[in-house]
Every structure is written in structure tokens, then in C-alpha cells.
N, C-alpha and C. Protein backbone atom coordinates (compact mmCIF):
# COMPACT_ATOMS: atom_id res chain seq x y z
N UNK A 1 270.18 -47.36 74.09
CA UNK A 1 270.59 -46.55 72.96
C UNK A 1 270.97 -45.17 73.47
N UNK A 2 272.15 -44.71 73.14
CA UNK A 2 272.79 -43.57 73.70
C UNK A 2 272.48 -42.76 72.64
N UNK A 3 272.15 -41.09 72.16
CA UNK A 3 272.12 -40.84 71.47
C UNK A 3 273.19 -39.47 71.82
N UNK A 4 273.33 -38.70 71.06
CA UNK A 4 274.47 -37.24 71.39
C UNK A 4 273.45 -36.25 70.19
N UNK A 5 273.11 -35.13 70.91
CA UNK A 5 272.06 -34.42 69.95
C UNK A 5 273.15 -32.89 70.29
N UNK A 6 273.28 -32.22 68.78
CA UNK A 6 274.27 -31.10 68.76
C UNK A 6 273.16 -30.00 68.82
N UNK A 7 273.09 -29.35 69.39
CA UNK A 7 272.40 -27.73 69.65
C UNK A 7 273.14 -26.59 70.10
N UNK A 8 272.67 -25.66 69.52
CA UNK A 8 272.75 -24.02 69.65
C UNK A 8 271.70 -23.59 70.84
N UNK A 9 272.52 -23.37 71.97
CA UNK A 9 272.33 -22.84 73.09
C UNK A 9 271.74 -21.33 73.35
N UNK A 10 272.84 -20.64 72.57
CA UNK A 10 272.19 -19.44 72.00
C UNK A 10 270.95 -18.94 71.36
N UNK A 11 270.16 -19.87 70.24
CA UNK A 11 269.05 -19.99 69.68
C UNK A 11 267.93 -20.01 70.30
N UNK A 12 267.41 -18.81 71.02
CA UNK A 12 266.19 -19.13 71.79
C UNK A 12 264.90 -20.23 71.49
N UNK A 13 264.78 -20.25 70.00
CA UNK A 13 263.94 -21.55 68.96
C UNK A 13 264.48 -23.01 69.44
N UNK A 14 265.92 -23.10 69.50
CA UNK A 14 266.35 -24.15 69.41
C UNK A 14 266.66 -24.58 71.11
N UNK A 15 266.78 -23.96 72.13
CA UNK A 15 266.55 -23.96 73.29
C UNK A 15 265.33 -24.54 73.66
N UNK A 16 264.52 -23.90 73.54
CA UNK A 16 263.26 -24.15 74.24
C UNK A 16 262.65 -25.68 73.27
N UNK A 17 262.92 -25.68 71.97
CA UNK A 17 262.42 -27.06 71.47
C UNK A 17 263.44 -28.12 72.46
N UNK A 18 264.35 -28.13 72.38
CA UNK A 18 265.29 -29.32 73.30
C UNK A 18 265.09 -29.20 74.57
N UNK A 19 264.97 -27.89 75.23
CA UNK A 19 264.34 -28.14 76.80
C UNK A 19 263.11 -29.05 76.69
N UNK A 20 262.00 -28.81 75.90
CA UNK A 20 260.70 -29.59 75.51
C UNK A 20 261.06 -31.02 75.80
N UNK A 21 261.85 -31.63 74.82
CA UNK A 21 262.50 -32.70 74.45
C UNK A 21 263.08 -33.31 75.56
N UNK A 22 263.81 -32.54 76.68
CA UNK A 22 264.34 -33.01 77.52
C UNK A 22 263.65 -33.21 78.83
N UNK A 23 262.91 -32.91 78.99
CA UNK A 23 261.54 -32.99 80.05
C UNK A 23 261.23 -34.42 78.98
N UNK A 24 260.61 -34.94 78.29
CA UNK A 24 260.14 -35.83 77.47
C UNK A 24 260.89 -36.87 77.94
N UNK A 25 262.60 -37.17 77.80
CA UNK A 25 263.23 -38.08 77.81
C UNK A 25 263.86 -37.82 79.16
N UNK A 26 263.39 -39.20 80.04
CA UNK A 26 263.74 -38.87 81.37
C UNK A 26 264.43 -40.12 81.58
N UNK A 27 265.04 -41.21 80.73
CA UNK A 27 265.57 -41.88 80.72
C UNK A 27 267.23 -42.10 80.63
N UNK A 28 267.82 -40.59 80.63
CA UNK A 28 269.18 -40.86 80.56
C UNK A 28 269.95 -41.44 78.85
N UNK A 29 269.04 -41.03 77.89
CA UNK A 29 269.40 -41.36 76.93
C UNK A 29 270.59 -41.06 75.84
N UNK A 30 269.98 -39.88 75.67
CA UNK A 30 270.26 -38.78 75.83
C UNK A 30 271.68 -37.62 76.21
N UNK A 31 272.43 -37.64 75.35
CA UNK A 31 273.51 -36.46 75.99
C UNK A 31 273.47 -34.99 74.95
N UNK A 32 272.71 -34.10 75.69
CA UNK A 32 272.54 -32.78 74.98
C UNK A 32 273.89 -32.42 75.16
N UNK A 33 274.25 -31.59 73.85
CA UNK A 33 275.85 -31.19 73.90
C UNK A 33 275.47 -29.76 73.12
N UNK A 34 275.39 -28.76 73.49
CA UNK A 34 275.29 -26.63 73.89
C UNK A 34 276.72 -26.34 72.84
N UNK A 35 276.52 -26.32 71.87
CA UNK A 35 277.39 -26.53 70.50
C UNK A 35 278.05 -24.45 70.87
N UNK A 36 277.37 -23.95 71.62
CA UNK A 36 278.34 -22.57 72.40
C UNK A 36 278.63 -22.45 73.23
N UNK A 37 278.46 -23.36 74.39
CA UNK A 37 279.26 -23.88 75.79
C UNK A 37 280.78 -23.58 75.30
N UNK A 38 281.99 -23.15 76.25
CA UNK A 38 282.66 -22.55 76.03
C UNK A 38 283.40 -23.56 76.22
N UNK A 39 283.28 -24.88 76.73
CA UNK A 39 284.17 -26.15 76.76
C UNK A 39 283.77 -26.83 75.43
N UNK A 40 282.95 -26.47 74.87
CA UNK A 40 282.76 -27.57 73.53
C UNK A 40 283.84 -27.29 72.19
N UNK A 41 284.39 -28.36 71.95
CA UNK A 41 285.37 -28.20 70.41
C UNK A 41 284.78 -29.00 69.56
N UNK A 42 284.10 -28.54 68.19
CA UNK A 42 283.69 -29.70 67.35
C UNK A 42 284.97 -29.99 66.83
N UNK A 43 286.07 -29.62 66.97
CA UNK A 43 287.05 -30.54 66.26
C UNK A 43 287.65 -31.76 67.01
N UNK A 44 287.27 -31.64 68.49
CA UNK A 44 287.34 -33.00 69.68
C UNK A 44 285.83 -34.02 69.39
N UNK A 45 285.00 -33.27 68.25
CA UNK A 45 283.99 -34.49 68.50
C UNK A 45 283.99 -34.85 67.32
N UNK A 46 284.62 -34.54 66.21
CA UNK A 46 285.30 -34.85 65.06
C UNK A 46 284.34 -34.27 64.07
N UNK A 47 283.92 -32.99 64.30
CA UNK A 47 282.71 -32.48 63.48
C UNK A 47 283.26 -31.44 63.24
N UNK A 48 282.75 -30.71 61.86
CA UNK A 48 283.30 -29.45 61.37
C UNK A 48 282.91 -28.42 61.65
N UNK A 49 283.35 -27.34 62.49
CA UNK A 49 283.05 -26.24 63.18
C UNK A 49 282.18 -25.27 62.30
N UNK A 50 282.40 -25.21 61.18
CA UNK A 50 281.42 -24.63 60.60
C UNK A 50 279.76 -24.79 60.28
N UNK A 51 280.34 -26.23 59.63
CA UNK A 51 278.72 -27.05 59.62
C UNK A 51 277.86 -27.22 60.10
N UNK A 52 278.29 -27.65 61.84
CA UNK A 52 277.59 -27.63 62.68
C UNK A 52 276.95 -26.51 63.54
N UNK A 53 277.54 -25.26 62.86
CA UNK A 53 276.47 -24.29 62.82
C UNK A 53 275.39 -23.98 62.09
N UNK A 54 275.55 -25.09 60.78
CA UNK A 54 274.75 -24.37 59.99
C UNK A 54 272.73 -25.89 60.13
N UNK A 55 273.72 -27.11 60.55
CA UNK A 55 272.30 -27.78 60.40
C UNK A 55 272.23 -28.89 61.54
N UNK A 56 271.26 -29.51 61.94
CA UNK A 56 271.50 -30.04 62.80
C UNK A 56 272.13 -31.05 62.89
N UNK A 57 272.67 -32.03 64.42
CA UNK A 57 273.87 -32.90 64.11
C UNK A 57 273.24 -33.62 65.50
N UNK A 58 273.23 -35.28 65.16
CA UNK A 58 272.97 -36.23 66.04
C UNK A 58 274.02 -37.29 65.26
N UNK A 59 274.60 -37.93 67.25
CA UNK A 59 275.39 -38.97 66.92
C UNK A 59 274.09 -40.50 67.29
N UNK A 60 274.21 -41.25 66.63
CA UNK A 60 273.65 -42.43 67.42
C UNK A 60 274.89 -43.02 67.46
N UNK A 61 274.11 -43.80 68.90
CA UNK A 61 274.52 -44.99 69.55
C UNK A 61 276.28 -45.98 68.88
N UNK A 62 275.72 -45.75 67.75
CA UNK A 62 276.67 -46.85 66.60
C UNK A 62 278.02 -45.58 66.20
N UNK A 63 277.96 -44.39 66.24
CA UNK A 63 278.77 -43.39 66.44
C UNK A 63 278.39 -43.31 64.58
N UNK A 64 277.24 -43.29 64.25
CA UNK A 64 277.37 -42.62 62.89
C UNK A 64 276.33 -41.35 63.34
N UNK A 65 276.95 -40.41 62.28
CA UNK A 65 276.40 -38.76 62.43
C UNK A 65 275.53 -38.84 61.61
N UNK A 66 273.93 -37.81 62.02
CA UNK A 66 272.85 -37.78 61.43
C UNK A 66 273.04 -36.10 61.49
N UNK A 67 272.71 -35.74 59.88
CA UNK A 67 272.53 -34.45 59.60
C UNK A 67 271.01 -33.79 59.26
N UNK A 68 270.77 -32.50 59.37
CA UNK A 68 269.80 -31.94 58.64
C UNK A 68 268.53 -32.75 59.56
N UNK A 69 267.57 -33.12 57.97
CA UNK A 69 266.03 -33.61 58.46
C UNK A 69 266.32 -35.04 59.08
N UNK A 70 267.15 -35.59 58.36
CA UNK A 70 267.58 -37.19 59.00
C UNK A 70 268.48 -37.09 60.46
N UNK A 71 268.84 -35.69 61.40
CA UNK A 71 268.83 -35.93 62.36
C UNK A 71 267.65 -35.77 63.38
């Protein structure tokens, strides 16, 4: 199961919980994607540049998007 988890890089809160997370999952599962990395376009990952500032955003495996508490 591949998952794609959207984060704010910038967010010292939201940093350090996904560094946590990523020490945890040492299996390659996993693709953290730094939603202010200066190569990232949410309009290449078909997500709305706004939104995805405002809540959180996971793709699973099956390529459906999980928002908010249900990501």
C-alpha cells in the first residue's frame, strides 16, 4: 500500500509530527510530499492550491484523496 501524505514543511507543528511518523514507517510506504518545496505544483497533483493549505491531504494507494480528520 503506497500512500502520498500532503504537508507543510514550513509548519514547525506539522514538521516534527511527520518527522515522528517517518522514523515510525521504515517500510517505504510512504511518499511525504513538503506542499512548500519549491518543485511541488498542486495543480500537477491535481489538488487545489488553495485547499491544500488549508487541511490535510492524503492520497491512498487506489488514488482517492483523503481530507481533513479522514486523512
Amino acid at each position: 500500500m503506497k500512500l502520498e501524505v500532503y504537508f507543510d514543511g514550513l509548519c514547525r507543528v506539522c514538521s516534527r509530527e511527520i518527522e515522528y511518523y517517518r522514523k515510525k514507517e521504515v517500510q517505504g510506504q510512504i511518499r511525504w510530499v513538503d506542499i512548500t518545496a519549491p518543485e511541488f505544483s498542486a495543480s500537477n497533483e491535481g489538488l487545489d492550491p488553495l485547499e491544500i493549505q488549508k487541511v490535510m491531504h492524503v492520497r491512498d494507494s487506489e488514488g482517492r484523496l483523503h481530507t481533513g480528520v479522514a486523512a
